[in-house]
C-alpha atoms as a PDB file:
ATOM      1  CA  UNK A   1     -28.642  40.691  64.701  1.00  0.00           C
ATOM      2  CA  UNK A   2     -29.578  44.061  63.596  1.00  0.00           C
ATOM      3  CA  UNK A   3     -32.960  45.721  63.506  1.00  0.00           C
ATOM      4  CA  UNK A   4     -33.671  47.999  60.967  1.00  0.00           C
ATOM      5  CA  UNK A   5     -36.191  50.693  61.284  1.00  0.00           C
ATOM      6  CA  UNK A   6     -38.164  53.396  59.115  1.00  0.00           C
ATOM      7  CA  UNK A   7     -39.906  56.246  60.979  1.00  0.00           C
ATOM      8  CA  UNK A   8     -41.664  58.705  59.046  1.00  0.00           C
ATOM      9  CA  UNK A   9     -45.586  60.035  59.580  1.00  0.00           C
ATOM     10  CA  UNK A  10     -45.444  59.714  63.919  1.00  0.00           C
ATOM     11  CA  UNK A  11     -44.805  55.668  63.492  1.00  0.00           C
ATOM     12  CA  UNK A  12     -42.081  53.279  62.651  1.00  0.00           C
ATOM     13  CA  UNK A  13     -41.646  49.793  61.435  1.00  0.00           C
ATOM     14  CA  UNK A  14     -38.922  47.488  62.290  1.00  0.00           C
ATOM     15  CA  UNK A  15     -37.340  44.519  60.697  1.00  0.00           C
ATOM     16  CA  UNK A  16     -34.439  42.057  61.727  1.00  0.00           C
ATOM     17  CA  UNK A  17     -31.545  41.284  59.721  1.00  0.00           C
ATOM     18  CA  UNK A  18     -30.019  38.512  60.992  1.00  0.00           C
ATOM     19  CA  UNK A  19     -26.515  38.003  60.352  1.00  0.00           C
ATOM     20  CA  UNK A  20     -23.450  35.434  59.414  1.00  0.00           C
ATOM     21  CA  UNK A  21     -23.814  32.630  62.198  1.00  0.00           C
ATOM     22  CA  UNK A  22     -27.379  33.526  63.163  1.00  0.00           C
ATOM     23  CA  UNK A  23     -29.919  31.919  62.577  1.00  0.00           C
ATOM     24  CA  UNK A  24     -33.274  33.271  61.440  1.00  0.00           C
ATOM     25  CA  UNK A  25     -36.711  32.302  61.930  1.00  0.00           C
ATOM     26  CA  UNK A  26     -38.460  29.386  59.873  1.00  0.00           C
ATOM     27  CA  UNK A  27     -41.258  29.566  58.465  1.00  0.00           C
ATOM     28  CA  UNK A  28     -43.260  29.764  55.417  1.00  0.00           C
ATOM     29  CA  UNK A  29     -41.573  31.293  52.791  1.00  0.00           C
ATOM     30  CA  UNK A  30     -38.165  32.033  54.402  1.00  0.00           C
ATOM     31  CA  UNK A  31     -35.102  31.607  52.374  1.00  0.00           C
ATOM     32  CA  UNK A  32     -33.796  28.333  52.602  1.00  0.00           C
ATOM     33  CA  UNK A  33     -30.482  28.836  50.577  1.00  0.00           C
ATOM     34  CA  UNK A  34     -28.043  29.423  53.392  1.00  0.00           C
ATOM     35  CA  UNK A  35     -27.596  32.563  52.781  1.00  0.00           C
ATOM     36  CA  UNK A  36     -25.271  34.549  55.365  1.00  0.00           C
ATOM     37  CA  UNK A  37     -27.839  37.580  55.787  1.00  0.00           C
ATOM     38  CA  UNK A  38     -31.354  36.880  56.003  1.00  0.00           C
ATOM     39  CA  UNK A  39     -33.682  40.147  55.944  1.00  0.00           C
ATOM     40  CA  UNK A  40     -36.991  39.514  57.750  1.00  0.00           C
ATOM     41  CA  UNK A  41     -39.641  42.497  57.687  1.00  0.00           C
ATOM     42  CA  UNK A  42     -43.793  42.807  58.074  1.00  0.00           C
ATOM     43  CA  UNK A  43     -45.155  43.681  54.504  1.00  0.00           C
ATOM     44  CA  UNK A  44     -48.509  45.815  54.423  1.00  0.00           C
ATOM     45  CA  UNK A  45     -50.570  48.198  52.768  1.00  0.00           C
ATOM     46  CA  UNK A  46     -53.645  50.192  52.791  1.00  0.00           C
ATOM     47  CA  UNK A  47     -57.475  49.168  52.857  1.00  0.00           C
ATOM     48  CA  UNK A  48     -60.323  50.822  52.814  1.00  0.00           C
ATOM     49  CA  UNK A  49     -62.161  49.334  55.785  1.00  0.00           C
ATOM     50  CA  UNK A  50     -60.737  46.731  58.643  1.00  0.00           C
ATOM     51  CA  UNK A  51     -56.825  45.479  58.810  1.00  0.00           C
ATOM     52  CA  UNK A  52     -55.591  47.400  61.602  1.00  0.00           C
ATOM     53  CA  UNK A  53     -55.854  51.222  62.317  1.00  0.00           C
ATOM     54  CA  UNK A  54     -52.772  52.824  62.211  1.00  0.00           C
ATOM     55  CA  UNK A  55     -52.209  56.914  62.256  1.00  0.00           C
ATOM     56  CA  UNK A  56     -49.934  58.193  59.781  1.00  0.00           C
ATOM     57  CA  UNK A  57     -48.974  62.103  59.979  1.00  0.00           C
ATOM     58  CA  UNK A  58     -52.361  62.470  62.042  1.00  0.00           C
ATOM     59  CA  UNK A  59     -54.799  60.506  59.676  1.00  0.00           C
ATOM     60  CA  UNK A  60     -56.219  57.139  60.594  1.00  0.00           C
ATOM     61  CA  UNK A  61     -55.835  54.177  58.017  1.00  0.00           C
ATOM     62  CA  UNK A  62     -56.505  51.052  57.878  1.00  0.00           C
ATOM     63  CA  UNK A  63     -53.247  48.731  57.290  1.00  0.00           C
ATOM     64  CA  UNK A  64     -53.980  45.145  56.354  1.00  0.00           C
ATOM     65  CA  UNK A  65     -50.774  43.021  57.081  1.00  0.00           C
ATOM     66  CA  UNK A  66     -48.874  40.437  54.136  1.00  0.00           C
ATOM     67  CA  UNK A  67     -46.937  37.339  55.318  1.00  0.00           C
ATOM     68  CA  UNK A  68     -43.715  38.580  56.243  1.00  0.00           C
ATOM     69  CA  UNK A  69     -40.899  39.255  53.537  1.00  0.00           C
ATOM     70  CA  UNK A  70     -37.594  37.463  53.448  1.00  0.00           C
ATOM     71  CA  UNK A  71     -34.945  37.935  52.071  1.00  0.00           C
ATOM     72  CA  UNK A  72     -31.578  36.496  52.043  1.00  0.00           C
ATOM     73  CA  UNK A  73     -27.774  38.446  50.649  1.00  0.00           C
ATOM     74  CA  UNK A  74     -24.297  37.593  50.604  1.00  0.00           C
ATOM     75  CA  UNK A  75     -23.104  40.856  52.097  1.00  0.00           C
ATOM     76  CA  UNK A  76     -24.295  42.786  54.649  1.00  0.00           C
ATOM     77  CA  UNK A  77     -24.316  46.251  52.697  1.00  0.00           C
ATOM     78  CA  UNK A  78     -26.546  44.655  49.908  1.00  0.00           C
ATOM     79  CA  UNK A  79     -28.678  43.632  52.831  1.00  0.00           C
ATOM     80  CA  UNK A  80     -28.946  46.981  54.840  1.00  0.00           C
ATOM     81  CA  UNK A  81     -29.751  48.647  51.494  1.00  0.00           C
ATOM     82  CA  UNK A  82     -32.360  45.890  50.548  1.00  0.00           C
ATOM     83  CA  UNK A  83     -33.868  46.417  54.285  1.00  0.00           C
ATOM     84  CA  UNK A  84     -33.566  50.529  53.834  1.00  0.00           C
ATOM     85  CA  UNK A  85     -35.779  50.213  50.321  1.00  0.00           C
ATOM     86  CA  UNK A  86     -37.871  47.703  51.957  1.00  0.00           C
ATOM     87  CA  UNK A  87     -38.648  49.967  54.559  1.00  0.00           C
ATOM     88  CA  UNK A  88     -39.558  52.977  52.169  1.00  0.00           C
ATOM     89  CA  UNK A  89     -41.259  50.552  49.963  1.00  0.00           C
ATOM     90  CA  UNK A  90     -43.652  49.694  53.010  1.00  0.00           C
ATOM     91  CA  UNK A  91     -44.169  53.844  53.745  1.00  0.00           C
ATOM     92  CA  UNK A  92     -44.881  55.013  50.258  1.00  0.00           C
ATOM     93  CA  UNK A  93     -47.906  52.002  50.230  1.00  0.00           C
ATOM     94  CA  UNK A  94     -49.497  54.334  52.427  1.00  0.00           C
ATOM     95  CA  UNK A  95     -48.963  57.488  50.940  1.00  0.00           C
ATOM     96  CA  UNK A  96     -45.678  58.341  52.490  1.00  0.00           C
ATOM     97  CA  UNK A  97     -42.855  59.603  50.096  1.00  0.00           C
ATOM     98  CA  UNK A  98     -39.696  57.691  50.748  1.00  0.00           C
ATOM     99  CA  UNK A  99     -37.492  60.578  51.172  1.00  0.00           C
ATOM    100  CA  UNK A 100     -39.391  61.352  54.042  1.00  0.00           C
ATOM    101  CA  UNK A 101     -38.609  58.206  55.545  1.00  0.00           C
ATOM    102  CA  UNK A 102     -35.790  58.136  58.406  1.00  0.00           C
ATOM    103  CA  UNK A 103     -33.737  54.688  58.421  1.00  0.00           C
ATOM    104  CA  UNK A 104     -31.778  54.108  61.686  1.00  0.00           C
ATOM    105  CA  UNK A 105     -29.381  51.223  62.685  1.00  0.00           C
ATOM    106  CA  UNK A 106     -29.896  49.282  66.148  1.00  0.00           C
ATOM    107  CA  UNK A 107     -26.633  47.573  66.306  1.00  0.00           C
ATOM    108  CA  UNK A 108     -27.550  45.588  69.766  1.00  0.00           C
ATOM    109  CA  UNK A 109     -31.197  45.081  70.017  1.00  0.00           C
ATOM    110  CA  UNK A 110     -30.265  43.973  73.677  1.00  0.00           C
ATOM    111  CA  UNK A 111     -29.191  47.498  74.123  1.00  0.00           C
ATOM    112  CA  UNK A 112     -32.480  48.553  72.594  1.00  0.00           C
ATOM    113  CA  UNK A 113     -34.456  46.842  74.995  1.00  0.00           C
ATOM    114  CA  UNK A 114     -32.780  47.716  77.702  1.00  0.00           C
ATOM    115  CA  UNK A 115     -32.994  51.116  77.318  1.00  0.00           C
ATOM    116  CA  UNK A 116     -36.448  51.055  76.406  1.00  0.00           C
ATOM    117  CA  UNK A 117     -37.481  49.083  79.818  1.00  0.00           C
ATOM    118  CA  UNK A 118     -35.816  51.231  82.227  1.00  0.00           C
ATOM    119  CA  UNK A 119     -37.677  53.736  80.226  1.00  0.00           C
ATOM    120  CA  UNK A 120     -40.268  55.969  82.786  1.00  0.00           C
ATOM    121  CA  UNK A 121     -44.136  55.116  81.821  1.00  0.00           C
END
């Protein structure tokens, strides 16, 4: 597994690629095909009045959330790139220019966790 995350405007958003012997979540639709990389990510974009308030480079908006989006690939490189414009995609619905988006790689989510627990409050 692999998470994929986009930070840009003081937030981020972070998907899950799951990879060749993993299995990814079902649900309504995910990609039943087999493929061997299966990109799973929150979808949203902006509303004028209730969704969920969100700040964005200091302004408050209101983000109203899509099922998620899935995806599947048959490499992994078509997948992180897929996940990357996904994640850029999701930014610029709010106003954020893509290039302005950083994309970083969490190998081991595991890792990621446990860093962030013994984290001080």
């Amino acid at each position: 597994m692999l998470l994929v995350r986009g930070h840009a405007g003081g937030t981020a958003l972070t998907g899950t690629l799951y990879e060749r012997g993993e299995r990814p979540p079902l649900f309504k639709g995910a990609p039943d095909d087999g493929a061997p990389y299966v990109w799973v990510c929150d979808a949203f974009y902006e509303v004028e009045s209730g969704g969920h308030v969100q700040r964005i480079d200091g302004e408050k908006r209101h983000v109203a959330f899509e099922s998620p989006a899935t995806r599947g690939f048959e490499t992994r490189e078509a997948a992180i790139e897929a996940a990357e414009e996904h994640l850029r995609t999701q930014f610029a619905r709010l106003g954020v220019p893509g290039d302005e988006v950083e994309v970083e790689l969490i190998e081991d989510p595991d890792d990621e966790a446990d860093r962030n627990d013994a984290s001080p409050s």
